[in-house]
N, C-alpha and C. Protein backbone atom coordinates (compact mmCIF):
# COMPACT_ATOMS: atom_id res chain seq x y z
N UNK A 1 -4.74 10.77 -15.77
CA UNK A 1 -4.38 10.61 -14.37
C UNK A 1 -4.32 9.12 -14.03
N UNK A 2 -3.07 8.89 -13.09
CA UNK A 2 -3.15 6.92 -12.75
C UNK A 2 -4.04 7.22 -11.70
N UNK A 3 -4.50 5.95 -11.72
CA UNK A 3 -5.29 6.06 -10.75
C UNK A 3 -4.63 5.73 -9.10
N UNK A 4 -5.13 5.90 -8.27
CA UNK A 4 -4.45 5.33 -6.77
C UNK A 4 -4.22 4.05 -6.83
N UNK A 5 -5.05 3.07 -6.86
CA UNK A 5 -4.86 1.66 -6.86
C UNK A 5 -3.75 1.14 -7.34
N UNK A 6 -3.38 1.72 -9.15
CA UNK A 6 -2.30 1.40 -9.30
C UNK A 6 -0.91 1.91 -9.05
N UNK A 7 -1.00 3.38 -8.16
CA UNK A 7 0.10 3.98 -7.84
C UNK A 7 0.54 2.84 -6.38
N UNK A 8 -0.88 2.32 -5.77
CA UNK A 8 -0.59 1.43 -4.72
C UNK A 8 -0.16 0.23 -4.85
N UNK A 9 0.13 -0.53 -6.02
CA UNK A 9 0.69 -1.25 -7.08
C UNK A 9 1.87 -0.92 -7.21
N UNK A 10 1.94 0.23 -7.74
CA UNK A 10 3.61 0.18 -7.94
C UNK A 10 4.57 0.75 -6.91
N UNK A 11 3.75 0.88 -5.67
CA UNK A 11 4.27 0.65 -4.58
C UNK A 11 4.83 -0.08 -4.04
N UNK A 12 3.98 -1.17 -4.15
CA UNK A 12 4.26 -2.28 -3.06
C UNK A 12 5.25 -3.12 -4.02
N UNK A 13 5.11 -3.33 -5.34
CA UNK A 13 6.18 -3.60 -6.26
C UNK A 13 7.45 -3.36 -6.08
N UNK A 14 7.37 -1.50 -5.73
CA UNK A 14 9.17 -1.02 -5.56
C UNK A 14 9.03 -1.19 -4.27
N UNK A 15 8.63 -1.49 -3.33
CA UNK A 15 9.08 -2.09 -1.75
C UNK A 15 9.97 -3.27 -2.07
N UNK A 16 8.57 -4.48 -2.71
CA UNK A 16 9.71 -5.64 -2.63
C UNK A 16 10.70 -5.99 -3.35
N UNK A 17 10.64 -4.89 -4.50
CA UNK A 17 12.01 -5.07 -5.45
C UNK A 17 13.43 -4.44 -4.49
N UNK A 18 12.97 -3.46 -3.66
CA UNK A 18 14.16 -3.12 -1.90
C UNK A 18 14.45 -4.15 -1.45
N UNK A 19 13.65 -5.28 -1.03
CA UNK A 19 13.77 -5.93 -0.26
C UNK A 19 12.48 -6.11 1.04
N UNK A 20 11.66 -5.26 0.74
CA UNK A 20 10.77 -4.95 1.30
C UNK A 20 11.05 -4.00 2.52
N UNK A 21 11.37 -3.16 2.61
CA UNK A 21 12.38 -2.28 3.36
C UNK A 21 13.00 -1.16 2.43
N UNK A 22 13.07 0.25 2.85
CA UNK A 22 13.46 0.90 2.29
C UNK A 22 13.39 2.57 2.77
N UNK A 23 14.51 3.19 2.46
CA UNK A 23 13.71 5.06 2.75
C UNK A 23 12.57 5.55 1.63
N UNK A 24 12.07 6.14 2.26
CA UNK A 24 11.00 6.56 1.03
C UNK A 24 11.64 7.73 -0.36
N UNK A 25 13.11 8.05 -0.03
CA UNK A 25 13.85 8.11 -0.96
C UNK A 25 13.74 7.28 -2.21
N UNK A 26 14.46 6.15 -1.66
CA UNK A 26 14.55 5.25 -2.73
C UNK A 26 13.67 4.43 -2.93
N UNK A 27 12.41 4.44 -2.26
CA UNK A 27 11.17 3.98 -3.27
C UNK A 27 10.31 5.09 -4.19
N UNK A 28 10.58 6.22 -3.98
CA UNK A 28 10.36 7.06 -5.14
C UNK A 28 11.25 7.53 -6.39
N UNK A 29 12.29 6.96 -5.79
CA UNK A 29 13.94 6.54 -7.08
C UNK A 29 13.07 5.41 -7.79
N UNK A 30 12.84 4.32 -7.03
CA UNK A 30 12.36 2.82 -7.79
C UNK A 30 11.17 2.86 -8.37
N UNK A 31 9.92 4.04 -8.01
CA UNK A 31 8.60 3.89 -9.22
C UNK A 31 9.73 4.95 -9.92
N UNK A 32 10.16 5.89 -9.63
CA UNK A 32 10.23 6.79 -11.01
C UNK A 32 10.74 5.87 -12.34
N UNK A 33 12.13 5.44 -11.97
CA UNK A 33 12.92 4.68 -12.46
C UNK A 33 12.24 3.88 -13.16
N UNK A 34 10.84 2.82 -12.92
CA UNK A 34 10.12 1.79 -13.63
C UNK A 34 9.06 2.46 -13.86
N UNK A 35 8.27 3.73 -14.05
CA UNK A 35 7.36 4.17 -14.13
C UNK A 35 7.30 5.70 -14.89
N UNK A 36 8.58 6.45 -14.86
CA UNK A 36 8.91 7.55 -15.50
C UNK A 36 7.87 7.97 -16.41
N UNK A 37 8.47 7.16 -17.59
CA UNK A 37 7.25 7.68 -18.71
C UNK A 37 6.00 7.50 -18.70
N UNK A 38 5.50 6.81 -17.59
CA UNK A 38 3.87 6.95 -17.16
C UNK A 38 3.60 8.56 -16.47
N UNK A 39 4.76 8.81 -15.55
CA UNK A 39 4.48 9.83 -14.95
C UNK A 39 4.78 11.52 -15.73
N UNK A 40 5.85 11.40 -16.47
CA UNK A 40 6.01 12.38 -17.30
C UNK A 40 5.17 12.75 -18.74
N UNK A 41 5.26 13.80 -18.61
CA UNK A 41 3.73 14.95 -19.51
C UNK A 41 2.30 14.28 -19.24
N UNK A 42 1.71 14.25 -17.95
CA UNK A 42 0.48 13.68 -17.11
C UNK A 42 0.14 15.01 -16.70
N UNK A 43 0.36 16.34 -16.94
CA UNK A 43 -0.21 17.23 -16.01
C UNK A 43 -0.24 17.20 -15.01
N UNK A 44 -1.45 17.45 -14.25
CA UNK A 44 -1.83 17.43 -12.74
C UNK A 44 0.18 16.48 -12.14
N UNK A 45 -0.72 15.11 -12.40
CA UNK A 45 0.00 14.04 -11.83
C UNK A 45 1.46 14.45 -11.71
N UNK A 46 1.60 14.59 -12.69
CA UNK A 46 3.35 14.96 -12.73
C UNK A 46 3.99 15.60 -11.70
N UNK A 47 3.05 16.71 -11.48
CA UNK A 47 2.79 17.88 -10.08
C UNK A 47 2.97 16.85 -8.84
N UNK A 48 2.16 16.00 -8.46
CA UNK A 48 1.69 15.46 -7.59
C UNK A 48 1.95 14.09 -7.35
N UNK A 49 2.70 13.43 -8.22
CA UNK A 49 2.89 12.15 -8.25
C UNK A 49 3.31 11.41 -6.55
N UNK A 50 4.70 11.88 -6.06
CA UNK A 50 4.71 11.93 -4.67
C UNK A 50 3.96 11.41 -3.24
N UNK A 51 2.95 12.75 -3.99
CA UNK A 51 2.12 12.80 -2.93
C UNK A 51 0.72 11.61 -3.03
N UNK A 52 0.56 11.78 -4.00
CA UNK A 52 -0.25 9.91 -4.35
C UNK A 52 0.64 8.66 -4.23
N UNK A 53 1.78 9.04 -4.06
CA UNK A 53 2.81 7.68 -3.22
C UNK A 53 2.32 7.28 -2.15
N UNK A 54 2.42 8.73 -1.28
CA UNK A 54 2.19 8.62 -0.01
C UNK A 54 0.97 8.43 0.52
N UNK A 55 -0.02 8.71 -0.57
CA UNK A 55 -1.67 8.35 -0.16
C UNK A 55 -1.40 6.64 -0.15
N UNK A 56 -1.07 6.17 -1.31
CA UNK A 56 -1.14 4.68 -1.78
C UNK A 56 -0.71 4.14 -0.45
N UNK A 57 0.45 4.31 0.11
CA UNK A 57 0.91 4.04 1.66
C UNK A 57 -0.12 4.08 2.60
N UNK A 58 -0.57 4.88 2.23
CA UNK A 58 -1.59 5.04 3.90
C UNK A 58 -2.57 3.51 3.48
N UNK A 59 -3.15 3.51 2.26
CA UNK A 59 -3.71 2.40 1.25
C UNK A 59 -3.34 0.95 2.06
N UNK A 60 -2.18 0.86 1.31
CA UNK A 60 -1.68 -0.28 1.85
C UNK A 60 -1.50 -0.42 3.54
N UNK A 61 -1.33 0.48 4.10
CA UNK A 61 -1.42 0.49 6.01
C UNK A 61 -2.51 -0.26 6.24
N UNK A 62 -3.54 0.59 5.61
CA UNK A 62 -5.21 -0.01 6.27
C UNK A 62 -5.21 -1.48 5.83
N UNK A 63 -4.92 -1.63 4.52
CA UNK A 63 -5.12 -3.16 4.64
C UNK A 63 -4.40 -3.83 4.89
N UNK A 64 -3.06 -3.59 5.66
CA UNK A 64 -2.20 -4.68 5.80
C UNK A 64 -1.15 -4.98 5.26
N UNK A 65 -0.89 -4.64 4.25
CA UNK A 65 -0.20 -4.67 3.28
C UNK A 65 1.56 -4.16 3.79
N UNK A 66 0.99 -3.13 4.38
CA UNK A 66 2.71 -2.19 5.00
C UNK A 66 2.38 -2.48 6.54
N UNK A 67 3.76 -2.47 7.14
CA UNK A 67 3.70 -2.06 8.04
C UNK A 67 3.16 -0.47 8.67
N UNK A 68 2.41 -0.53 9.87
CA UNK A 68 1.96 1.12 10.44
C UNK A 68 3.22 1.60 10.56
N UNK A 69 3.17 3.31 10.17
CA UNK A 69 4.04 3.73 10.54
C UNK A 69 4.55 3.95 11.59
N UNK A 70 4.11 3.64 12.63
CA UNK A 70 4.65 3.85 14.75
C UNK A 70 5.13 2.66 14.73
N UNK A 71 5.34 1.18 13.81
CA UNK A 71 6.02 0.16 13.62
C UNK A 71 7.56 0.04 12.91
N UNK A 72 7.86 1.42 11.98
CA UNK A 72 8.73 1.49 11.37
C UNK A 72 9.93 2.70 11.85
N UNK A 73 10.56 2.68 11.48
CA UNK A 73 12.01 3.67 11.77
C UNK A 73 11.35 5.15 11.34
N UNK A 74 11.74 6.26 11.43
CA UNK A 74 11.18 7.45 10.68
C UNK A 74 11.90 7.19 9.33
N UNK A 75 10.88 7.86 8.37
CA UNK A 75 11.32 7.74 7.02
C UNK A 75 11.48 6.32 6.50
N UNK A 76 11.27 5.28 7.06
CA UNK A 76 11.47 3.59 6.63
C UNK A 76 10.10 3.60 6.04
N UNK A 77 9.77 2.80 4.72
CA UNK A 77 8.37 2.04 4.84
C UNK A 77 9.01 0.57 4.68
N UNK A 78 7.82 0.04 5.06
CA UNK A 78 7.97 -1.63 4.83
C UNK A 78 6.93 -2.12 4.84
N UNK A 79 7.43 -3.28 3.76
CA UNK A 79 5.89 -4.51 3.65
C UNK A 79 5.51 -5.24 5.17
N UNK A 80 4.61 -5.40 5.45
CA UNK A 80 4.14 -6.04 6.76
C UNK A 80 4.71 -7.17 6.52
N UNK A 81 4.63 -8.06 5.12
CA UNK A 81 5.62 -9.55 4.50
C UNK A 81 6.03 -9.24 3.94
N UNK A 82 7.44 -9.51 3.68
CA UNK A 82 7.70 -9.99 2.57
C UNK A 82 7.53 -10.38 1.35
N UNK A 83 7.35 -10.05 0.28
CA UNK A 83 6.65 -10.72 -1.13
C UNK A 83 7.66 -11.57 -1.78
């Protein structure tokens, strides 16, 4: 299993490889895409990968890292900066 921290890692990674801006479409296009074979034959994870995206998000909210979501478009995430 990855752990959160680094799913919150390769989060904020495929944000600013967007531009820091993005649908949460295509930041789960951009870890799969650079992360695939981490995530494929993981069991559980594989199941669930997604949804530990979206934990890592909340992650990065609290500290700052993303913008809150009542700050963003529906379906937008974004880095609070720029990287």
């Amino acid at each position: 299993m990855v752990k959160r921290e680094v799913v919150a890692d390769w989060l904020k990674r495929a944000l600013a490889s967007l531009g820091g801006r993005a649908t949460i479409a295509q930041v789960m296009d951009e870890i799969y895409k650079k992360h695939g074979r981490e995530i494929d034959g993981t069991g559980d994870f594989e199941k669930k990968w997604t949804y530990e995206v979206r934990w890592a998000a909340d992650m990065l909210r609290k500290a700052g890292i993303m913008k809150p979501a009542s700050d963003s478009p529906r379906g937008i995430w974004e880095l609070d900066e720029p990287i």
